[in-house]
Every structure is written in structure tokens, then in C-alpha cells.
N, C-alpha and C. Protein backbone atom coordinates (compact mmCIF):
# COMPACT_ATOMS: atom_id res chain seq x y z
N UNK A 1 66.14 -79.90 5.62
CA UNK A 1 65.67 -80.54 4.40
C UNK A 1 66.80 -80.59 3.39
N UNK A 2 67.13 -81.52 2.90
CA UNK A 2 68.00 -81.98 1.89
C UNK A 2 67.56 -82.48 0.79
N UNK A 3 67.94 -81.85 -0.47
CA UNK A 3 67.58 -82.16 -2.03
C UNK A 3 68.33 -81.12 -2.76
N UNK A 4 68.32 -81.65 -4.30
CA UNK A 4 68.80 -81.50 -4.86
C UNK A 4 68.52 -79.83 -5.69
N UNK A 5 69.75 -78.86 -5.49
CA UNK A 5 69.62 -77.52 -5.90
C UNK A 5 69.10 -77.39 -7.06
N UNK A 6 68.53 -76.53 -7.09
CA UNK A 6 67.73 -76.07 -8.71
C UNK A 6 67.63 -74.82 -9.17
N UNK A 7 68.66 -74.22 -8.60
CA UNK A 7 69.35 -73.03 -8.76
C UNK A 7 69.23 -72.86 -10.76
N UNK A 8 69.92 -71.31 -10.85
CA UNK A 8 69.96 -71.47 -12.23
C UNK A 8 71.03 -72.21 -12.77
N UNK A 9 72.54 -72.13 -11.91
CA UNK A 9 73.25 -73.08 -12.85
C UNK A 9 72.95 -74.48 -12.21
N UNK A 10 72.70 -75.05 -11.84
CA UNK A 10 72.22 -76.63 -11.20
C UNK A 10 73.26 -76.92 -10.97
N UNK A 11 73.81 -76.39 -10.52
CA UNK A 11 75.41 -77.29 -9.86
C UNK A 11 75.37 -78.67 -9.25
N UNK A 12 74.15 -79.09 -8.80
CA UNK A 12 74.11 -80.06 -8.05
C UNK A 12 73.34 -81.38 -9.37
N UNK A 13 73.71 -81.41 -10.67
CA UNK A 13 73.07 -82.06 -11.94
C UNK A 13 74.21 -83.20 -11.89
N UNK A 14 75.26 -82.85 -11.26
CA UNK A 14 76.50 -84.22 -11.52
C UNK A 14 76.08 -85.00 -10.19
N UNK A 15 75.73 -84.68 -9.16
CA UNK A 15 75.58 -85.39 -7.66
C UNK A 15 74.18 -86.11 -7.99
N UNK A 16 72.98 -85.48 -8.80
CA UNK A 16 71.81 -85.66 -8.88
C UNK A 16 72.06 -87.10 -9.70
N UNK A 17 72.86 -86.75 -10.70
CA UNK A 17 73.30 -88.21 -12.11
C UNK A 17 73.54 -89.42 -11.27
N UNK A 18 74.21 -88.54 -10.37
CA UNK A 18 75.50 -90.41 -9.48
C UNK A 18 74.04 -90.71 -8.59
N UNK A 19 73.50 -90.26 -7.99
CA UNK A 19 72.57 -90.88 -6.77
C UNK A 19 71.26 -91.07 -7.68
N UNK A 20 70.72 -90.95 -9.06
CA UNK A 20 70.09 -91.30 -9.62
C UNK A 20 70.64 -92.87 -10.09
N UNK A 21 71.91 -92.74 -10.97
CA UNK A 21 72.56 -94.03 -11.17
C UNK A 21 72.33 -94.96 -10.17
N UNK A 22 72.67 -94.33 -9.12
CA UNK A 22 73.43 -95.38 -7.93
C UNK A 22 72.21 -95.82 -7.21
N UNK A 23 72.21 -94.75 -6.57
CA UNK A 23 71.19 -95.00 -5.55
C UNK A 23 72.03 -94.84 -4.14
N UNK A 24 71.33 -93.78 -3.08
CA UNK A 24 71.88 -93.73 -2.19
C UNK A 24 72.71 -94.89 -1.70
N UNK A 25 71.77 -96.12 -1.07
CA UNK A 25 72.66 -97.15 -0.77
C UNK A 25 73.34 -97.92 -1.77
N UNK A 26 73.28 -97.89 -3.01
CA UNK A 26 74.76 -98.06 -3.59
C UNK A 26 75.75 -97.39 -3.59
N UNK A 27 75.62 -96.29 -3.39
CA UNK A 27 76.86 -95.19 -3.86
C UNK A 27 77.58 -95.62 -2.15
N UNK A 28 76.43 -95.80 -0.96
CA UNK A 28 77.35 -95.92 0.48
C UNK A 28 78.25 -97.25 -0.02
N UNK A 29 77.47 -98.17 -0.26
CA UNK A 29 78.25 -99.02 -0.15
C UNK A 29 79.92 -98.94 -1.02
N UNK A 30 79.51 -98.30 -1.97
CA UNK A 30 81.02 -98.40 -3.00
C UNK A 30 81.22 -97.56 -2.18
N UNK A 31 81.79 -96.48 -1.36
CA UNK A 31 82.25 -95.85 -0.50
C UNK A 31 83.22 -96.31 0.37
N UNK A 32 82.01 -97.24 0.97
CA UNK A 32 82.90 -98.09 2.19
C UNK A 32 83.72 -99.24 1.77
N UNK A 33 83.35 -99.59 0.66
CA UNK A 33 84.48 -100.97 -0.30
C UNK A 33 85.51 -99.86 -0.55
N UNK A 34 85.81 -99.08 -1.04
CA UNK A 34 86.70 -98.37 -1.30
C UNK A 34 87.78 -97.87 -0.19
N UNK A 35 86.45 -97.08 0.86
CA UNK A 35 87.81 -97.12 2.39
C UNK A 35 88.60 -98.31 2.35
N UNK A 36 87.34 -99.97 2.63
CA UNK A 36 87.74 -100.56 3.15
C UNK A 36 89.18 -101.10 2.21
N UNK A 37 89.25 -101.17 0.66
CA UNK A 37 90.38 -101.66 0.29
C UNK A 37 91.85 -100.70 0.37
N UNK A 38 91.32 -99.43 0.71
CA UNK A 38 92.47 -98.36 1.00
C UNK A 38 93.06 -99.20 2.68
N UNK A 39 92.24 -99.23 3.29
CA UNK A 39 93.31 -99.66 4.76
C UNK A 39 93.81 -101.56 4.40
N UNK A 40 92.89 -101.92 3.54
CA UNK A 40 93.53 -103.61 3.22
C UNK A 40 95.31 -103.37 2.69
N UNK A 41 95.10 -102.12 2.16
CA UNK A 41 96.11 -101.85 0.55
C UNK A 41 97.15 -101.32 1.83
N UNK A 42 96.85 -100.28 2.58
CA UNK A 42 97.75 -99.76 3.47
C UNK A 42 98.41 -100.96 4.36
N UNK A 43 98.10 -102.10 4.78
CA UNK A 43 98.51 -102.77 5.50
C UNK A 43 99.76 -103.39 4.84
N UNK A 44 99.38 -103.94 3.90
CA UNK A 44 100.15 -104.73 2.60
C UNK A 44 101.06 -103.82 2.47
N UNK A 45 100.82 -101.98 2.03
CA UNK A 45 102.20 -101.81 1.97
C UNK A 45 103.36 -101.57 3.51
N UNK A 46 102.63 -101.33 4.57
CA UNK A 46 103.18 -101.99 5.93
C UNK A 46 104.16 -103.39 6.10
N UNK A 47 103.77 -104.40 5.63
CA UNK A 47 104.28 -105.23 5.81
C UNK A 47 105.34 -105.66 4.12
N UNK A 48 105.42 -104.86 3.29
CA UNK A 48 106.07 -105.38 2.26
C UNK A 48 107.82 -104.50 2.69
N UNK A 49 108.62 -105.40 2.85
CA UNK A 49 110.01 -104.90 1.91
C UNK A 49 110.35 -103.58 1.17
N UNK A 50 111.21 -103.23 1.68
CA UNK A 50 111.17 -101.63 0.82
C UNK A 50 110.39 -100.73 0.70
N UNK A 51 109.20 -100.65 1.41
CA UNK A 51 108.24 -99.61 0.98
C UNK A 51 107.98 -99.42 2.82
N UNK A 52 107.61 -97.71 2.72
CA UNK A 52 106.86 -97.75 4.11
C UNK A 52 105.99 -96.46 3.65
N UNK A 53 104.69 -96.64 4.88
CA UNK A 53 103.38 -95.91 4.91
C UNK A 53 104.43 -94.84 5.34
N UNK A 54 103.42 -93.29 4.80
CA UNK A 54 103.78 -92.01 5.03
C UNK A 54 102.93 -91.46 5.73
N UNK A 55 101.68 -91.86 5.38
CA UNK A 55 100.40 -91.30 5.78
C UNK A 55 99.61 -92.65 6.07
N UNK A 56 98.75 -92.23 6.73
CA UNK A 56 97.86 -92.91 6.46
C UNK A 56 96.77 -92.83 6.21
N UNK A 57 96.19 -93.90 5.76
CA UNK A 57 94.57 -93.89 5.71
C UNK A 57 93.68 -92.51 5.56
N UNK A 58 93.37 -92.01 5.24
CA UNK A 58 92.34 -90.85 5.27
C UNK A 58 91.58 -91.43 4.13
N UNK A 59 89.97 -91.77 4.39
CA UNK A 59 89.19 -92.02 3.49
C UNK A 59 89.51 -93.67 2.73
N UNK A 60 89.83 -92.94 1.13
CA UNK A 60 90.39 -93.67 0.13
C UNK A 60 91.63 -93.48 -0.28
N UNK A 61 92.15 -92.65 0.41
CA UNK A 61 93.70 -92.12 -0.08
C UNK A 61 95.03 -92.36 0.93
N UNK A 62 96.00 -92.51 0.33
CA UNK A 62 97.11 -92.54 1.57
C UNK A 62 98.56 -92.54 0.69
N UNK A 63 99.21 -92.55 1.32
CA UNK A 63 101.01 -92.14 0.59
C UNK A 63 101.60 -92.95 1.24
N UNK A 64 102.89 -93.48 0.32
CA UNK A 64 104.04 -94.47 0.60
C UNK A 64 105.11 -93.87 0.03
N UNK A 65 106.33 -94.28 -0.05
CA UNK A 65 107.39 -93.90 -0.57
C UNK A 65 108.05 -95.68 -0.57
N UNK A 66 109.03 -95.42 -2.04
CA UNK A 66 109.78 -96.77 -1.77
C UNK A 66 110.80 -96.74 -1.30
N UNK A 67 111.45 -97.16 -0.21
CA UNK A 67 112.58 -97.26 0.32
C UNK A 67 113.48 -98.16 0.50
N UNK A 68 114.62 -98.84 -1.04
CA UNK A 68 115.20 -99.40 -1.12
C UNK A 68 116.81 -99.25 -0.22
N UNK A 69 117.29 -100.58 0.00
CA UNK A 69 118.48 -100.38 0.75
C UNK A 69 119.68 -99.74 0.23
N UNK A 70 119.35 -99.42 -1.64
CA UNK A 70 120.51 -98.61 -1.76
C UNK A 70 120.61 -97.57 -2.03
N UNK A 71 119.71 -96.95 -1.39
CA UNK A 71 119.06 -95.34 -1.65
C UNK A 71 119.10 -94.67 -0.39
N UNK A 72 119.88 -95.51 0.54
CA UNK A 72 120.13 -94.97 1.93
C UNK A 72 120.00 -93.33 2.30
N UNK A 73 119.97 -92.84 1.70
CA UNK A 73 120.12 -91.27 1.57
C UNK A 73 118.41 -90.81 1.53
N UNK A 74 117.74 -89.67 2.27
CA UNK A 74 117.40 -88.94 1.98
C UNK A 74 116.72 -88.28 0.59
N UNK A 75 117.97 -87.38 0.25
CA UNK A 75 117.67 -86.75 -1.11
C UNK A 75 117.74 -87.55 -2.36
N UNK A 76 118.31 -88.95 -1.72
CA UNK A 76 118.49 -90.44 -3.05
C UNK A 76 116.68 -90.68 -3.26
N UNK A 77 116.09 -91.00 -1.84
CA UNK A 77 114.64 -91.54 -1.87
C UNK A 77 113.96 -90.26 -3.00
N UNK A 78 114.06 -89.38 -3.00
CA UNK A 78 113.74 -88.31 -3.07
C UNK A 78 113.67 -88.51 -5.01
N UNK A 79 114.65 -88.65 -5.40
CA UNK A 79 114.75 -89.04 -7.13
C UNK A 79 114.22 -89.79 -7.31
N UNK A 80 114.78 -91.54 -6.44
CA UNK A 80 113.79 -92.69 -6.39
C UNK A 80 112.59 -92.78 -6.91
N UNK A 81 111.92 -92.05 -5.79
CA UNK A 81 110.58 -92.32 -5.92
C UNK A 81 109.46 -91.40 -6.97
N UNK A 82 110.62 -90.18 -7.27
CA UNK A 82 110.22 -89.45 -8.54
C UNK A 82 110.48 -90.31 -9.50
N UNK A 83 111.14 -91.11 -9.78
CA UNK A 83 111.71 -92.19 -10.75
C UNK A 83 110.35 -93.75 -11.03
N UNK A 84 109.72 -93.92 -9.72
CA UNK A 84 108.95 -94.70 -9.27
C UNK A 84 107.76 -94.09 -10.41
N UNK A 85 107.49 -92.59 -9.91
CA UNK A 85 106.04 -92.46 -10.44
C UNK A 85 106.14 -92.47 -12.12
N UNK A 86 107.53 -91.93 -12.34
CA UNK A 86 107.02 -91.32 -13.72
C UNK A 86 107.01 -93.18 -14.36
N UNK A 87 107.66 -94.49 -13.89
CA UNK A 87 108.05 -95.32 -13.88
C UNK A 87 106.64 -96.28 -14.11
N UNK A 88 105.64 -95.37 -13.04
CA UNK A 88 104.70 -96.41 -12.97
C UNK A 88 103.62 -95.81 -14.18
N UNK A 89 103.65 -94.76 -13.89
CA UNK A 89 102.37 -93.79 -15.38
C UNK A 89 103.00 -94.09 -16.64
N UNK A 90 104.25 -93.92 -16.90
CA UNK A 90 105.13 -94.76 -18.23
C UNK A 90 104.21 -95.90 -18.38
N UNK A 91 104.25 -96.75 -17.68
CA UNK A 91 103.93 -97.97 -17.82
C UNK A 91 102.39 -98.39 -18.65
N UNK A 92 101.16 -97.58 -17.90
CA UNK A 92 100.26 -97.18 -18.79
C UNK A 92 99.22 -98.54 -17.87
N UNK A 93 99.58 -99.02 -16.57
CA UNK A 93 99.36 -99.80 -16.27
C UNK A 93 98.00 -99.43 -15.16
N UNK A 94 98.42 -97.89 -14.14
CA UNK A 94 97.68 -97.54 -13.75
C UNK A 94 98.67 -95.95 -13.15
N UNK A 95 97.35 -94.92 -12.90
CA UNK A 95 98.07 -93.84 -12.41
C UNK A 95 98.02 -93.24 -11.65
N UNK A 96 99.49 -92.64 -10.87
CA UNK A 96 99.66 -92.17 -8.98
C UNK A 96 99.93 -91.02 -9.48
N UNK A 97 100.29 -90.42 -8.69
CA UNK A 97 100.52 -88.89 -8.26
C UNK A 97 101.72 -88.78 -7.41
N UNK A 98 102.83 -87.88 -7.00
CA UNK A 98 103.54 -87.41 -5.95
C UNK A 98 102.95 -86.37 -5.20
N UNK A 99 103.78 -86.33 -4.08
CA UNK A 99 103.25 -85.15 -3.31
C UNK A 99 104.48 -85.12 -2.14
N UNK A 100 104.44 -84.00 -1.16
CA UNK A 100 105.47 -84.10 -0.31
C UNK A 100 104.65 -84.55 1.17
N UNK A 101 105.32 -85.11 1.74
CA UNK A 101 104.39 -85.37 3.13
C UNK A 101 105.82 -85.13 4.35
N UNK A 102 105.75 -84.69 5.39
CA UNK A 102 107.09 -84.60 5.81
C UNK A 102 108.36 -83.87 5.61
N UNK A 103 108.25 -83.32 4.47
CA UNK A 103 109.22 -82.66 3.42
C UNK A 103 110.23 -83.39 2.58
N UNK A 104 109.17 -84.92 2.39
CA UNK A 104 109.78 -85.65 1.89
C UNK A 104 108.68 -86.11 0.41
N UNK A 105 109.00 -86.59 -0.69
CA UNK A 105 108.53 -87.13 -1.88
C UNK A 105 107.77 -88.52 -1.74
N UNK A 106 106.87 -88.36 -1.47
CA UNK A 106 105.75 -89.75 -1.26
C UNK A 106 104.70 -90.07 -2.61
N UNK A 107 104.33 -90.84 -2.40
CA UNK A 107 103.74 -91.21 -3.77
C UNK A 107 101.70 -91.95 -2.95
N UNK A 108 101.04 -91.11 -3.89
CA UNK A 108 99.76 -91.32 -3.64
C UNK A 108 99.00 -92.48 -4.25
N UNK A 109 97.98 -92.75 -3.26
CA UNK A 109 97.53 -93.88 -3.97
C UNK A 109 95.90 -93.42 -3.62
N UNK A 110 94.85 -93.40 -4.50
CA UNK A 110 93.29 -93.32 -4.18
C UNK A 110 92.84 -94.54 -4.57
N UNK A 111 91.55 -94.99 -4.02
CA UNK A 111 90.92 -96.02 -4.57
C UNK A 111 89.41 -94.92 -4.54
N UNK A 112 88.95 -95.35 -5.92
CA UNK A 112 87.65 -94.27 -6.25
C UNK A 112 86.92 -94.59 -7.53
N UNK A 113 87.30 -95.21 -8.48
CA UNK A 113 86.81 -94.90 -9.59
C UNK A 113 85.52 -95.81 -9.49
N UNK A 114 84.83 -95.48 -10.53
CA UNK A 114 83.67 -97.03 -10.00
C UNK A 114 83.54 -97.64 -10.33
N UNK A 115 83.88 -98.25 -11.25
CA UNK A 115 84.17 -99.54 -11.36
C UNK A 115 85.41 -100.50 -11.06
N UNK A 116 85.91 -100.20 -9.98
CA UNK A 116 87.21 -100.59 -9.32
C UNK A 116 86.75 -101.87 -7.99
N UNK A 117 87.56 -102.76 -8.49
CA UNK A 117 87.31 -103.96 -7.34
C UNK A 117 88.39 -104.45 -6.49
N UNK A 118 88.42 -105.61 -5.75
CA UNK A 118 89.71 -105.65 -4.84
C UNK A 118 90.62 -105.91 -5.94
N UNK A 119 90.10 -106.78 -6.87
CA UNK A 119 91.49 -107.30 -7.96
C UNK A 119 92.30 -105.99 -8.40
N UNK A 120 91.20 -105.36 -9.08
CA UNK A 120 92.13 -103.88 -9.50
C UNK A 120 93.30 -103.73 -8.62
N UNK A 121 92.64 -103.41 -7.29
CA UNK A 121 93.66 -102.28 -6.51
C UNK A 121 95.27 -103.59 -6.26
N UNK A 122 94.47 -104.79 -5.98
CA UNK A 122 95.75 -106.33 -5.50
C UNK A 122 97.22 -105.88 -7.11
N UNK A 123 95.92 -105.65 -8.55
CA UNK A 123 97.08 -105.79 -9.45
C UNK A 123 97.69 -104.42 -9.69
N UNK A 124 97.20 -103.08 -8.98
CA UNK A 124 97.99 -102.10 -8.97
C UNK A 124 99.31 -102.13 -8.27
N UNK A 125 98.61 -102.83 -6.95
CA UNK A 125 100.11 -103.08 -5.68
C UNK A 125 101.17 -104.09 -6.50
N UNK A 126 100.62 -104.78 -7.18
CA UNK A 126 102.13 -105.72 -7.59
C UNK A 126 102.38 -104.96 -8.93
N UNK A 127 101.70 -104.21 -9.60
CA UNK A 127 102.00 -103.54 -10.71
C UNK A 127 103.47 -102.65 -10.05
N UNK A 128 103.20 -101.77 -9.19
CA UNK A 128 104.03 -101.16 -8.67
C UNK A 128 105.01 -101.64 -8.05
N UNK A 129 104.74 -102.79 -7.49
CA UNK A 129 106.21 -103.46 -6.71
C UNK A 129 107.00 -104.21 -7.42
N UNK A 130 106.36 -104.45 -8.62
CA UNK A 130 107.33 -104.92 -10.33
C UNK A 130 108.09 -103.75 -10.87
N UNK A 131 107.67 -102.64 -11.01
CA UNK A 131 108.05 -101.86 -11.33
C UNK A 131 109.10 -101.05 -10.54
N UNK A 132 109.26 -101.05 -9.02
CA UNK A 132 109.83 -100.50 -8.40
C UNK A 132 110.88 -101.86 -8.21
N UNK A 133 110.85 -103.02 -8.12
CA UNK A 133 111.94 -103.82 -8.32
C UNK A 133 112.93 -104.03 -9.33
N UNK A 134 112.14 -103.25 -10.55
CA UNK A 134 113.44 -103.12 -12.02
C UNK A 134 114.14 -101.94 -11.76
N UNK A 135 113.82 -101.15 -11.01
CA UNK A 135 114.63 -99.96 -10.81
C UNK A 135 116.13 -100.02 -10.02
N UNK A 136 117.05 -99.45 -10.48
CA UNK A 136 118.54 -99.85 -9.84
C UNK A 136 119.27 -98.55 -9.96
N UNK A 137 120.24 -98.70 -9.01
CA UNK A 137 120.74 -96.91 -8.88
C UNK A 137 121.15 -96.58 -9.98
N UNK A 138 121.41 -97.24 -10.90
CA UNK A 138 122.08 -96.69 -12.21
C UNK A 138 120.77 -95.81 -13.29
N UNK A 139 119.72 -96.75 -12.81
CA UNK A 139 118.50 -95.78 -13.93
C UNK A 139 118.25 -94.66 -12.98
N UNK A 140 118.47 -94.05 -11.38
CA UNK A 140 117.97 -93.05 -11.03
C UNK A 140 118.57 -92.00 -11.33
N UNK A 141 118.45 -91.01 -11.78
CA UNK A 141 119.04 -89.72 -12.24
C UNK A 141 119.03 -88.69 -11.14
């Protein structure tokens, strides 16, 4: 049997809010729009120039790193793409995270919030690939 705890602290009052809001089959469905634009988004960065998948797919989440041709190096990608994030949250446009995957500096991407549609996530990807195209070895530190 499954329902909602009613314990003394009600821990379960934020899960109770969203599936009251939502409604079971809404909340599935934004679920699966969400996987589904995480593997649309993963492909795109597959096939773009300079960038390659780190991870993949899990859920709504996955990691890339940018990998420009004059960052040939390793420990170069490594500033890069620390350069990338603070580059893209500067911006105020939308916001990633780093993390290491490999023992290398990758940059995260979730799709989750709810009111998020394909446009969002289409103008995050070119948000970021604008942003990672003004970047030149001279601004990486």
C-alpha cells in the first residue's frame, strides 16, 4: 500500500503538494519530456564541433566538456571549461554546474524545472555554444 506519510514531521507534504498540483499522470508525463529532451540535447551535443559527451544520459542529466582545437592539452580543457561555466552563470542566461567525470572537468547539464520546454533547453544549447565560441586562449587563465 502506497500513500502519503503522516508521520509527525510529514516529510512526505512537498511530494503530497507536486502530485496534488500535478497529478500523477502529469507529473509522468513532464518526467518523460524531460528524459526525452536530455537524450534530444545529448545527441546535438554529439554531433556539434568542439564539444563531446562525457557521460551520458542518466535520467535528465548528463556532462560534456568543450573541446576546442586550441586547448589541445589535457590540463588546458581543464581551465577551459572551468572558464566555460563560470562564463555561462556570468551570463545570467541559464545555470550548469562542473563536476569531474574521468578525472577530467565536465560540465553538467539537467533538464527538470517545470516549467521548462524544448525551446528552453534548444536556447540553453546555443546560449552555451555562443558563449563558448567568444572564448579564446588569451581569456583562459
Amino acid at each position: 500500500d502506497w500513500s502519503v506519510a503522516l508521520g509527525r514531521r510529514f516529510r512526505a507534504l512537498k511530494l503530497w503538494f507536486v502530485l496534488r498540483s500535478y497529478g500523477a499522470r502529469r507529473l509522468r508525463e513532464m518526467i518523460r519530456s524531460h528524459i526525452d529532451w536530455t537524450n534530444r540535447l545529448a545527441a546535438l551535443v554529439r554531433e556539434t564541433p568542439d564539444f563531446e559527451l562525457t557521460t551520458e544520459p542518466s535520467l535528465a542529466l548528463f556532462s560534456f566538456r568543450y573541446h576546442p582545437e586550441w586547448a589541445p592539452l589535457d590540463s588546458e580543457l581543464d581551465r577551459v571549461n572551468e572558464e566555460l561555466v563560470r562564463a555561462i552563470n556570468d551570463s545570467g542566461r541559464l545555470y550548469v554546474t562542473k563536476t569531474r567525470a574521468h578525472g577530467r572537468i565536465v560540465i553538467r547539464f539537467v533538464v527538470g524545472q517545470t516549467y521548462t520546454t524544448w525551446r528552453h533547453v534548444e536556447e540553453g544549447w546555443e546560449a552555451i555554444r555562443e558563449i563558448a565560441s567568444g572564448l579564446q586562449p588569451s581569456h583562459v587563465v
